[in-house]
C-alpha atoms as a PDB file:
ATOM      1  CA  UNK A   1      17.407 -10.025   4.896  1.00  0.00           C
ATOM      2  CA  UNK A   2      14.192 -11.670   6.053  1.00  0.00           C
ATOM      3  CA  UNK A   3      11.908 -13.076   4.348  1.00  0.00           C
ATOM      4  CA  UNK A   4       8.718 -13.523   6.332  1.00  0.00           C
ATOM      5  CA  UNK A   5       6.687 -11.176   7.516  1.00  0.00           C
ATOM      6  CA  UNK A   6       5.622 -11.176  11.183  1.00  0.00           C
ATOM      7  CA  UNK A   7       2.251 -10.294  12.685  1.00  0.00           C
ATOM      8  CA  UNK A   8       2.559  -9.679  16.329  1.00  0.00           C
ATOM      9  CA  UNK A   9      -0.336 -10.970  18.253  1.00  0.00           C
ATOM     10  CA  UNK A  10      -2.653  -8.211  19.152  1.00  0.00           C
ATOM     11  CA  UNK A  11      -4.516  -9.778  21.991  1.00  0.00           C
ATOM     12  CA  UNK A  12      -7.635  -8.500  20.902  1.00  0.00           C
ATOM     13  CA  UNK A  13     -10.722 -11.072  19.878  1.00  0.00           C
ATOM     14  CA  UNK A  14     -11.151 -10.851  16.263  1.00  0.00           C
ATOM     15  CA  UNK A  15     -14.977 -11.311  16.238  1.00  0.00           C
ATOM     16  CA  UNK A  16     -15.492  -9.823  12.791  1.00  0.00           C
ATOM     17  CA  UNK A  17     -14.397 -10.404   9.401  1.00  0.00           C
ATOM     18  CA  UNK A  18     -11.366 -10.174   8.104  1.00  0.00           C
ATOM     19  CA  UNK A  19     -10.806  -6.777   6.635  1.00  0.00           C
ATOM     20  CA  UNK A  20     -10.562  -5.488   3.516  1.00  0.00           C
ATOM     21  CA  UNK A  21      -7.224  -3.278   2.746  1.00  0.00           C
ATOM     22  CA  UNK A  22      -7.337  -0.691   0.432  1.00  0.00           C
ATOM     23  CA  UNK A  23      -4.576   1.742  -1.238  1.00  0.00           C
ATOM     24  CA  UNK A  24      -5.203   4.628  -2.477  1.00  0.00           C
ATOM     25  CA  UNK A  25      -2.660   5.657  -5.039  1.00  0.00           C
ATOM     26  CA  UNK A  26      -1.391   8.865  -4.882  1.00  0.00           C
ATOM     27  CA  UNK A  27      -3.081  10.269  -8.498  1.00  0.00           C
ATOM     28  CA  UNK A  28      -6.235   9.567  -6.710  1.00  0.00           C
ATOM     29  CA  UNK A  29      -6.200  10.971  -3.674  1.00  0.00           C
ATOM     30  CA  UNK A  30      -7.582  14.215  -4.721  1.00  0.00           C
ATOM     31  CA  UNK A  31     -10.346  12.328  -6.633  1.00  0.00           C
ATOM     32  CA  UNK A  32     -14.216  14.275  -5.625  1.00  0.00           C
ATOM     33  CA  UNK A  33     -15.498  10.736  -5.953  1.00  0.00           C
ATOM     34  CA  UNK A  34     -13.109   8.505  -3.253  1.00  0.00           C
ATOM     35  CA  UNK A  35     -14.918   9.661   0.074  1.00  0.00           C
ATOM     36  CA  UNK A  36     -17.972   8.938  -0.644  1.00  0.00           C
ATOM     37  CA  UNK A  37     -17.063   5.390  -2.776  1.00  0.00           C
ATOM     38  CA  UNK A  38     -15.140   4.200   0.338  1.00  0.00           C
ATOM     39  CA  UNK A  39     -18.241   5.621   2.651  1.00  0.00           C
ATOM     40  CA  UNK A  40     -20.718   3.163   0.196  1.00  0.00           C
ATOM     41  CA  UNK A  41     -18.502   0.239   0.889  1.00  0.00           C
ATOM     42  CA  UNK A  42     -18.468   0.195   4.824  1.00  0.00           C
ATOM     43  CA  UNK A  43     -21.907   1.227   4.510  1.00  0.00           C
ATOM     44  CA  UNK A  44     -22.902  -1.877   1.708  1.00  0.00           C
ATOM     45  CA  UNK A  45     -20.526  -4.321   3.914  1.00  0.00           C
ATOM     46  CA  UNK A  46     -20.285  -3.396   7.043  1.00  0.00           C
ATOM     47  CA  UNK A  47     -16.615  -4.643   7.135  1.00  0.00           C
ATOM     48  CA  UNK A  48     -13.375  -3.517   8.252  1.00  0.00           C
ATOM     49  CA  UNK A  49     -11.450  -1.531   6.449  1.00  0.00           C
ATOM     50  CA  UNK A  50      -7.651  -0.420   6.218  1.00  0.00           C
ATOM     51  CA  UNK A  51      -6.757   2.137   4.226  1.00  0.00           C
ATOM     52  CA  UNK A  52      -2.714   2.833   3.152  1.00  0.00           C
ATOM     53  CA  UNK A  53      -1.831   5.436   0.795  1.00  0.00           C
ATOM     54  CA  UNK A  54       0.615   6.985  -1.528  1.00  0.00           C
ATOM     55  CA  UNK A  55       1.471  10.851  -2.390  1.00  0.00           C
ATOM     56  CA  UNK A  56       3.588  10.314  -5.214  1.00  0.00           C
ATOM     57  CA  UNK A  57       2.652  14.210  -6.834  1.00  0.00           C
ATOM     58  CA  UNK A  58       3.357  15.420  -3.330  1.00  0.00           C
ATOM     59  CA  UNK A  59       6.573  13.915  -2.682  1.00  0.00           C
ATOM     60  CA  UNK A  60       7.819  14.799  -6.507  1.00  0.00           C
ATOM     61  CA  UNK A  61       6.746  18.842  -5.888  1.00  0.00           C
ATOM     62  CA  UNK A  62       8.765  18.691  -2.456  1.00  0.00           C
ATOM     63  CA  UNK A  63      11.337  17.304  -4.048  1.00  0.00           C
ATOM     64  CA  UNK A  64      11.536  19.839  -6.629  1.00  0.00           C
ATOM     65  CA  UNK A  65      10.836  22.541  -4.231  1.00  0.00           C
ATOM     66  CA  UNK A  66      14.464  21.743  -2.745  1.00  0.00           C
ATOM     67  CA  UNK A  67      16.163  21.634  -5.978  1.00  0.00           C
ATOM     68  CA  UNK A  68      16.369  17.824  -5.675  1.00  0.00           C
ATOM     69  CA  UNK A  69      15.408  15.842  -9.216  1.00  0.00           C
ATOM     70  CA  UNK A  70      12.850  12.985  -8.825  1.00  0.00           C
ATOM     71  CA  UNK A  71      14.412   9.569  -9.787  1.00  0.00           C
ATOM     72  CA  UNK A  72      12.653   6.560 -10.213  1.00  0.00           C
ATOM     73  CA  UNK A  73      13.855   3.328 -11.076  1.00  0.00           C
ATOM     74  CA  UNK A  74      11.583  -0.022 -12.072  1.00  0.00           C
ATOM     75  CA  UNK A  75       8.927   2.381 -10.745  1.00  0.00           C
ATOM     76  CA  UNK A  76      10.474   2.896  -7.616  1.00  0.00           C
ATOM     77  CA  UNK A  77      11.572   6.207  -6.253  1.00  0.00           C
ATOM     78  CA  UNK A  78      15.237   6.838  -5.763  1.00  0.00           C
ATOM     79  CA  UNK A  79      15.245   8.334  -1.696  1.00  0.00           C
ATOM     80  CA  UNK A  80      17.961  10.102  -0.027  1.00  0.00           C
ATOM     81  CA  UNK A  81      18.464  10.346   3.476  1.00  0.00           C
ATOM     82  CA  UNK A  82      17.236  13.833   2.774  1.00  0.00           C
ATOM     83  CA  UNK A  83      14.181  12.855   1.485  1.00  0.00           C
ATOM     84  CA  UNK A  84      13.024  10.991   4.248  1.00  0.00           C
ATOM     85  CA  UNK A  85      12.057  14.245   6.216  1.00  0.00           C
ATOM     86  CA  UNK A  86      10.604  15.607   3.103  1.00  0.00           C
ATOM     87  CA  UNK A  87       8.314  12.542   2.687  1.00  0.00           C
ATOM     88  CA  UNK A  88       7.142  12.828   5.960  1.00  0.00           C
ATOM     89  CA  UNK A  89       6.417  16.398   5.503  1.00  0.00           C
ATOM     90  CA  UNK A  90       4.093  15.370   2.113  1.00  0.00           C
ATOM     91  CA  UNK A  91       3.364  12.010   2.516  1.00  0.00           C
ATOM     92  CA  UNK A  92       2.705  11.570   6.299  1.00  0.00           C
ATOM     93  CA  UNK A  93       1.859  15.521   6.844  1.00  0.00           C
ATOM     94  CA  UNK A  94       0.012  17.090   3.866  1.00  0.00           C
ATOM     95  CA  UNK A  95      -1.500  13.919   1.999  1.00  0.00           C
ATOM     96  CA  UNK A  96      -2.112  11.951   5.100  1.00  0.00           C
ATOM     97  CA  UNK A  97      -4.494  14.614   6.856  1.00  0.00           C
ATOM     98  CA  UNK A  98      -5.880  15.844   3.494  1.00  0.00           C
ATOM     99  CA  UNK A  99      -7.199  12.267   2.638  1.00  0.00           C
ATOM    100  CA  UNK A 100      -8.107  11.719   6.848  1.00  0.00           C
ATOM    101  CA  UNK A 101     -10.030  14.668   6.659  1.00  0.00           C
ATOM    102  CA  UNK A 102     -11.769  14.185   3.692  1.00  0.00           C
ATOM    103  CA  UNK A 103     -13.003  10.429   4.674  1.00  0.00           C
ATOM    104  CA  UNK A 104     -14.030  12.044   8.134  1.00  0.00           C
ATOM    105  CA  UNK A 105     -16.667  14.311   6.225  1.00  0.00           C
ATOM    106  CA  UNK A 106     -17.989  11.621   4.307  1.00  0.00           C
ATOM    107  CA  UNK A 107     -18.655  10.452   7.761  1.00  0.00           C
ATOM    108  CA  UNK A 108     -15.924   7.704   8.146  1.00  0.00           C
ATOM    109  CA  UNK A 109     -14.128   7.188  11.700  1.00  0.00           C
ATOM    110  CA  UNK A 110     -10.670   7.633   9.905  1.00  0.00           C
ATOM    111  CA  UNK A 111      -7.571   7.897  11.805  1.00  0.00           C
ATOM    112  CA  UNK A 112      -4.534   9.207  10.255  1.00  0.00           C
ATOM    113  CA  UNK A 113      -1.183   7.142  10.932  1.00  0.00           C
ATOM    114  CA  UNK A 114       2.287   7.134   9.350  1.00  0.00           C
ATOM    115  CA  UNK A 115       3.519   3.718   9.131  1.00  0.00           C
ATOM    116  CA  UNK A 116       6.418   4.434  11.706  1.00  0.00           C
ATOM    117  CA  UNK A 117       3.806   5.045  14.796  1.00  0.00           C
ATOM    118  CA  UNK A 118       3.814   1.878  17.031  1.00  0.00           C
ATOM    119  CA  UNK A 119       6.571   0.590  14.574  1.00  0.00           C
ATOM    120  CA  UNK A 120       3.426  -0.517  12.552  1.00  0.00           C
ATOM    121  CA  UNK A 121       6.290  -0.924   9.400  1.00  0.00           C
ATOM    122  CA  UNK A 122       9.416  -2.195  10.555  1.00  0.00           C
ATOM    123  CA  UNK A 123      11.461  -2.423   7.022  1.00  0.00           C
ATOM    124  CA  UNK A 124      15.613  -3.223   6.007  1.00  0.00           C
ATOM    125  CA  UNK A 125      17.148  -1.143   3.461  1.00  0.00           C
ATOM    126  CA  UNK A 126      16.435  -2.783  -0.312  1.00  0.00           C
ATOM    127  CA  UNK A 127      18.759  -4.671  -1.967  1.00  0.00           C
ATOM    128  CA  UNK A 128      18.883  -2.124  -4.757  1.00  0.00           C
ATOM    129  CA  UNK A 129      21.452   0.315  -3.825  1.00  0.00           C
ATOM    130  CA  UNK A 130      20.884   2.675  -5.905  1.00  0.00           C
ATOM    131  CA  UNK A 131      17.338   3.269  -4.526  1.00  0.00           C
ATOM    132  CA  UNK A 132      19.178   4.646  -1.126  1.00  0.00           C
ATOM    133  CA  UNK A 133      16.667   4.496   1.282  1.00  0.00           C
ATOM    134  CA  UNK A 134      14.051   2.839   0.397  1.00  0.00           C
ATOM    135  CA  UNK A 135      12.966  -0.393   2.240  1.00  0.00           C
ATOM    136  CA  UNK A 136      11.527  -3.884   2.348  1.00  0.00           C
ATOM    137  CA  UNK A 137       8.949  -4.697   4.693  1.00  0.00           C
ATOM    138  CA  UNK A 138      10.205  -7.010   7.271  1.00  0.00           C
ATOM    139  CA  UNK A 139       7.701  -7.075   9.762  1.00  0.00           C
ATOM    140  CA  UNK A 140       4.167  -5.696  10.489  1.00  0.00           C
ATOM    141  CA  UNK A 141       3.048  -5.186  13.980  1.00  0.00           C
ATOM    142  CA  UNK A 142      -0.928  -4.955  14.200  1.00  0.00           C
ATOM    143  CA  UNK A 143      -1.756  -4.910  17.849  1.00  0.00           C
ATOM    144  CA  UNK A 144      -2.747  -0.629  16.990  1.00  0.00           C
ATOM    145  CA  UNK A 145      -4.573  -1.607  13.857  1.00  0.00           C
ATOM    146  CA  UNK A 146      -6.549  -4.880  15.552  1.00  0.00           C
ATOM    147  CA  UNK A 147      -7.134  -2.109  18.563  1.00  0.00           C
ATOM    148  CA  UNK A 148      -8.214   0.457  16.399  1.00  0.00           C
ATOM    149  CA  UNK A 149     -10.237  -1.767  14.114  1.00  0.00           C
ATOM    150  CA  UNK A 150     -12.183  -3.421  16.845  1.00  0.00           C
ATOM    151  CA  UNK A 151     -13.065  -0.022  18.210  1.00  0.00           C
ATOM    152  CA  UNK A 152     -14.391   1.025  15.064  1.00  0.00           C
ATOM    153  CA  UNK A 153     -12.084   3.020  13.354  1.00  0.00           C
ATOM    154  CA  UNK A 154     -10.501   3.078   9.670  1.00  0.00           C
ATOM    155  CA  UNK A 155      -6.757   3.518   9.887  1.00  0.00           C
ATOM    156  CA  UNK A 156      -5.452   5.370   7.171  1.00  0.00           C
ATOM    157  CA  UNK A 157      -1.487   5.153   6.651  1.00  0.00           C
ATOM    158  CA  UNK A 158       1.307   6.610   5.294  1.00  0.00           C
ATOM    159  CA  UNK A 159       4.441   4.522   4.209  1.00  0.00           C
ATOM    160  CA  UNK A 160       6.947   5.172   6.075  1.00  0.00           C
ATOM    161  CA  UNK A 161       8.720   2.292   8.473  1.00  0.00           C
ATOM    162  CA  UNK A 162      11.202   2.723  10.936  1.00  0.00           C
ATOM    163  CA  UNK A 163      14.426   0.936  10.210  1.00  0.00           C
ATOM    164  CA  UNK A 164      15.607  -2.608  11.688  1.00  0.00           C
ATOM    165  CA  UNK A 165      18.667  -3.229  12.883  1.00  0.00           C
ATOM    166  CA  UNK A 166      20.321  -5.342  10.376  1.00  0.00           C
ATOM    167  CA  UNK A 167      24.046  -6.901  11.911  1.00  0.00           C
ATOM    168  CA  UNK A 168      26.476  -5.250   9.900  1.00  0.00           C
ATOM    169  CA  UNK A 169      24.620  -2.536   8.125  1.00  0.00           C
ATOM    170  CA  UNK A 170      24.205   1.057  10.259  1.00  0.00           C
ATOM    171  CA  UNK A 171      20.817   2.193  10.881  1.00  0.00           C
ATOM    172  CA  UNK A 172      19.946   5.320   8.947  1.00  0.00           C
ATOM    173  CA  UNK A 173      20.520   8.352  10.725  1.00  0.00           C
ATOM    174  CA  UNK A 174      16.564   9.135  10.102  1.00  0.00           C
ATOM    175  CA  UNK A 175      15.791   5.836  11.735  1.00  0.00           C
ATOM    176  CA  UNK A 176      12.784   5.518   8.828  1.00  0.00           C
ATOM    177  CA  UNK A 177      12.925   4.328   5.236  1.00  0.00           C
ATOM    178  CA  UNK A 178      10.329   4.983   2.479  1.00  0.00           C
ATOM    179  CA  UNK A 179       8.564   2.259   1.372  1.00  0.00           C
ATOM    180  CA  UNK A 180       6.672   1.742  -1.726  1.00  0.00           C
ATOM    181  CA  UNK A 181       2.718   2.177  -1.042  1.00  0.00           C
ATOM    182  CA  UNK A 182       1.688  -0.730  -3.124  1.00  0.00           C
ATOM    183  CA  UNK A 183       4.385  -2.987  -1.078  1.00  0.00           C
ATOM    184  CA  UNK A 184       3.030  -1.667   1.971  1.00  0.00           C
ATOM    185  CA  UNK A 185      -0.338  -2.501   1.780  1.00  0.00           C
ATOM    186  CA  UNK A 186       0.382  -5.461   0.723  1.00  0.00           C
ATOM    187  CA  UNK A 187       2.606  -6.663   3.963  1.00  0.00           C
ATOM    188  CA  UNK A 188      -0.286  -5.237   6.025  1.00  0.00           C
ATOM    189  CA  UNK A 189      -2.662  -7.276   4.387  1.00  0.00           C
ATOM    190  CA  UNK A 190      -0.833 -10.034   5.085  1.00  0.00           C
ATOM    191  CA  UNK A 191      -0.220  -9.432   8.353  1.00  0.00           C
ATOM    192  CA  UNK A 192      -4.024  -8.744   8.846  1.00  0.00           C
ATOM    193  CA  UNK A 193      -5.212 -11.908   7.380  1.00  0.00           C
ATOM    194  CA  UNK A 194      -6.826  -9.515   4.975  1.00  0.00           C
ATOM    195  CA  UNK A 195      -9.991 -11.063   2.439  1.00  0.00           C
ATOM    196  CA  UNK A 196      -9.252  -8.845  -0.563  1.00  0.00           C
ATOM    197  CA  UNK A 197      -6.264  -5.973  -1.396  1.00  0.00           C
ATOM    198  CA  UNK A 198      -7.620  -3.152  -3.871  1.00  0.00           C
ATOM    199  CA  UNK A 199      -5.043  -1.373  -5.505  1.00  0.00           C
ATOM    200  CA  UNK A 200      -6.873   1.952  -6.782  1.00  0.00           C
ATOM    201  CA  UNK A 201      -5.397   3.616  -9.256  1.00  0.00           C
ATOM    202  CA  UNK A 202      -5.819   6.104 -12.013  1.00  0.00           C
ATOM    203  CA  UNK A 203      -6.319   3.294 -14.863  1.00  0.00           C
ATOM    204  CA  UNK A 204      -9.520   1.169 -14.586  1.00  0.00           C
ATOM    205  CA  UNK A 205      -7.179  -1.944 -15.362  1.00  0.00           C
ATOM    206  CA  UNK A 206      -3.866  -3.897 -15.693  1.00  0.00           C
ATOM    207  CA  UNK A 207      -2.908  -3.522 -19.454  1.00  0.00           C
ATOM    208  CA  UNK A 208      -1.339  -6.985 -20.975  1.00  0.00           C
ATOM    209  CA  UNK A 209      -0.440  -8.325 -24.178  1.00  0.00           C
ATOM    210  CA  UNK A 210      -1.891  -5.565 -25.868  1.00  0.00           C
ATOM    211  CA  UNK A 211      -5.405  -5.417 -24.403  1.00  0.00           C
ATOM    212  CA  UNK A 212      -6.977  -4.612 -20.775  1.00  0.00           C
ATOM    213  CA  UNK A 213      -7.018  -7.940 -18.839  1.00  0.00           C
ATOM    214  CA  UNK A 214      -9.806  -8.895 -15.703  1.00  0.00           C
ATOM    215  CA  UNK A 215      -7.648 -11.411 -14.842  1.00  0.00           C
ATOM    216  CA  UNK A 216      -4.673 -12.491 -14.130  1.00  0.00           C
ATOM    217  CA  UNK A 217      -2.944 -15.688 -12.504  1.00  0.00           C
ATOM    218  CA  UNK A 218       0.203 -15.307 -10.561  1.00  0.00           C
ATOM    219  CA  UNK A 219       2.107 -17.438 -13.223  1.00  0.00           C
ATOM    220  CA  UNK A 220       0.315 -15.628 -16.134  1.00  0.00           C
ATOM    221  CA  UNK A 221       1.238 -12.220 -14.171  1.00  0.00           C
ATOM    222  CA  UNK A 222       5.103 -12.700 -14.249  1.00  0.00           C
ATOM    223  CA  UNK A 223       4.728 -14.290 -17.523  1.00  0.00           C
ATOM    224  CA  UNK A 224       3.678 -10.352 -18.781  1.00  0.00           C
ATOM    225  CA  UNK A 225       6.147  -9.184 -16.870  1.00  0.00           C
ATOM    226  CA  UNK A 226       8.665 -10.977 -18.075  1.00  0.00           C
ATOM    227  CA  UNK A 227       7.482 -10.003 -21.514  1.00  0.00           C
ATOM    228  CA  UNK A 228       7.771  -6.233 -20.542  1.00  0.00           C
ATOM    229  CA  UNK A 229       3.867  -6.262 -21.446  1.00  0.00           C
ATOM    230  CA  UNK A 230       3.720  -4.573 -17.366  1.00  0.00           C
ATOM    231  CA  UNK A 231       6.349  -1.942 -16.156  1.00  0.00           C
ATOM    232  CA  UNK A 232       7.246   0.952 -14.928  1.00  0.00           C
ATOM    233  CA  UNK A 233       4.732   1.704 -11.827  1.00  0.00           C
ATOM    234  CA  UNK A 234       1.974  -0.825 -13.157  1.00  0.00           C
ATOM    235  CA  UNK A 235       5.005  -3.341 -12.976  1.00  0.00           C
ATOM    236  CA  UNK A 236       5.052  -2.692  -8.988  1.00  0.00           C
ATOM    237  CA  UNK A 237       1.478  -2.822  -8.095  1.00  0.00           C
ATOM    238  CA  UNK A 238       1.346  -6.245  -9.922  1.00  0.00           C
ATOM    239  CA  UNK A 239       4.568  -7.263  -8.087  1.00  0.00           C
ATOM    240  CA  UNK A 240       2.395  -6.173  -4.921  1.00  0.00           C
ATOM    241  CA  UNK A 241      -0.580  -7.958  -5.756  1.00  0.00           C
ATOM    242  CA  UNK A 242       1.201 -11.213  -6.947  1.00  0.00           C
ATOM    243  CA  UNK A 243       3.296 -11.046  -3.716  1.00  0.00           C
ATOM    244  CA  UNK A 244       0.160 -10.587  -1.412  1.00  0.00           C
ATOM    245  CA  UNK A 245      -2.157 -13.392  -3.622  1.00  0.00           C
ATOM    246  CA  UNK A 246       1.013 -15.882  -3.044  1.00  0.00           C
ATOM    247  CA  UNK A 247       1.078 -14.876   1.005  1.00  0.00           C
ATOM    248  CA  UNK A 248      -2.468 -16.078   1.220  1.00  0.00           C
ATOM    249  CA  UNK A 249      -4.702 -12.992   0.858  1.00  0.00           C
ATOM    250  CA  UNK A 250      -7.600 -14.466  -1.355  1.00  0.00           C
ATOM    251  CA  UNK A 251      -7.180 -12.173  -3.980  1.00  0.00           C
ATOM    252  CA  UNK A 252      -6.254  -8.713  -5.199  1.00  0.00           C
ATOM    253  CA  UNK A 253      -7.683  -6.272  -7.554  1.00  0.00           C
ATOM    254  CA  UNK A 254      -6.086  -3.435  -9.873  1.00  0.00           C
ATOM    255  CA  UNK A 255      -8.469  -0.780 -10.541  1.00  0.00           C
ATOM    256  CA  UNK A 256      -9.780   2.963 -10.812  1.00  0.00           C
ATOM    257  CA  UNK A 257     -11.949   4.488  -7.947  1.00  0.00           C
ATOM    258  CA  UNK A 258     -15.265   2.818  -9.525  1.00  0.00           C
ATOM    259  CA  UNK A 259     -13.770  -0.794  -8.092  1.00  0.00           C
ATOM    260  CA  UNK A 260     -14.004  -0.220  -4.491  1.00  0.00           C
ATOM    261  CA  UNK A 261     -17.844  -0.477  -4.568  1.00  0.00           C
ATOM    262  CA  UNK A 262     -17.832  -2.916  -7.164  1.00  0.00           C
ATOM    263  CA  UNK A 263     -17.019  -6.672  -6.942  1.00  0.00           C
ATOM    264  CA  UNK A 264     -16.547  -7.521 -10.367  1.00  0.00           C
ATOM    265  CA  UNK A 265     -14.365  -4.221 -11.741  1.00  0.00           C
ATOM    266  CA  UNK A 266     -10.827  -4.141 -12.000  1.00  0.00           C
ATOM    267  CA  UNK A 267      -8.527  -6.682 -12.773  1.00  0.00           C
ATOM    268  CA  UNK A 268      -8.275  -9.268 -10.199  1.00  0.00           C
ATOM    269  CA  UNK A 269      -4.848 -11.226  -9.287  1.00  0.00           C
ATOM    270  CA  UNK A 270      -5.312 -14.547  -7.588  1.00  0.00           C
ATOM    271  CA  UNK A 271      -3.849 -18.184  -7.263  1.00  0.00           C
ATOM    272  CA  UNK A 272      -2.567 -20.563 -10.150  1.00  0.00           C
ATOM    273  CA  UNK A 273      -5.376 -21.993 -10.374  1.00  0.00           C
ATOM    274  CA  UNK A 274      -7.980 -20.418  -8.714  1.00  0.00           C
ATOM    275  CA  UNK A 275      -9.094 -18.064 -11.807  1.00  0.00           C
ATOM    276  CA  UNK A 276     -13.282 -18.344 -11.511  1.00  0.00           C
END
């Protein structure tokens, strides 16, 4: 499997700022107050801003709907081959233009995308087989999201990847695998060159050894993982963060809604080292 993630060169001039990479977790994608906190922020900073998302509710009901029993395991949902249609359907259908629309009447240039368009995710089946198909990011490609970006737009994406060809494995027969929202953000930040990754969720922070935490090293991060202090889906959005912080995006925050206008709020994962 590879372990680097590519960035294709977009061949656009990258006069700006890096941009700022935000996911929105599924829990709070129905929240009144996330238009108009994402609105404030490209309003305060004037930056560039990418915006992935889950649908984790969504994806659960549809499931259900079927007669199929959500699985999870280390906070990571079990997907059939027959759930891949069924995430698209709630994840890059339902959720996707829900949030879209709602950021467009807060009066943000959103764009609604499903991780598969332009092969933006390109992902190999994970290791765990008993996940089915869910993926690893392998590769980003950004020359849509540097297009879009530099035009003025906010890209906001679903999950989904379309599946590499790995020598000896067959390709799904949906050509797609679901990927965890958290991971995903983080390879496109990455790929990006991103200056911060929020990870907005329905808890204002990351819980550790007993007491809410505002920061957290990469070392001191596994070492509360390894502790089982952090599990479940708090366990993967650290994972995320810690992966992202050690691929050189600057840092990473954990947070409610309230963090994305706020520089201080959540709890931020950086660096050994490079705690302020």
């Amino acid at each position: 499997m590879a372990s680097a993630l590519m960035a294709a060169d977009s061949g656009v001039d990258n006069v700006t700022a890096p941009p700022l990479v935000v996911k929105i977790g599924g829990r709070v994608l129905t929240d009144p107050r996330l238009p108009a906190a994402l609105a404030l922020r490209l309003a305060q900073a004037g930056q560039r801003v990418v915006i992935v998302h889950g649908a984790a509710d969504e994806v659960s009901a549809l499931q259900r709907t079927f007669g199929v029993k959500p699985e999870f395991v280390n906070g990571l949902r079990v997907t059939s081959p027959g759930d891949i249609d069924r995430i698209r359907m709630a994840c890059s259908g339902l959720a996707n233009k829900r949030l879209t629309a709602a950021l467009i009447g807060a009066g943000i240039t959103a764009i609604g995308l499903s991780g598969e368009d332009a092969s933006i995710l390109v992902a190999e089946p994970s290791g765990d087989s008993a996940l089915g198909a869910t993926g690893s990011v392998v590769a980003v490609h950004t020359p849509l999201l540097e297009l879009l970006l530099a035009s003025g737009y906010v890209p906001v994406i679903s999950p989904l990847a379309r599946a590499a060809r790995v020598p000896g494995h067959p390709v799904p027969a949906t050509a797609a695998l679901n990927i965890n929202a958290d991971d995903a953000a983080a390879a496109i930040a990455t790929a990006l060159g991103a200056r911060e990754l929020l990870l907005v969720a329905d808890v204002a922070h990351v819980r550790a050894h007993g007491h809410n935490v505002t920061e957290l090293s990469e070392s001191a991060a596994e070492a509360a993982i390894a502790a089982g202090d952090i599990k479940d889906g708090m366990l993967v959005k650290v994972r995320a963060a810690v992966g992202a912080v050690a691929r050189g995006v600057p840092r990473a925050r954990i947070g409610d809604v309230a963090m994305i206008a706020g520089d201080s709020t959540g709890t931020s994962i950086v660096a050994d080292g490079g705690l302020s």
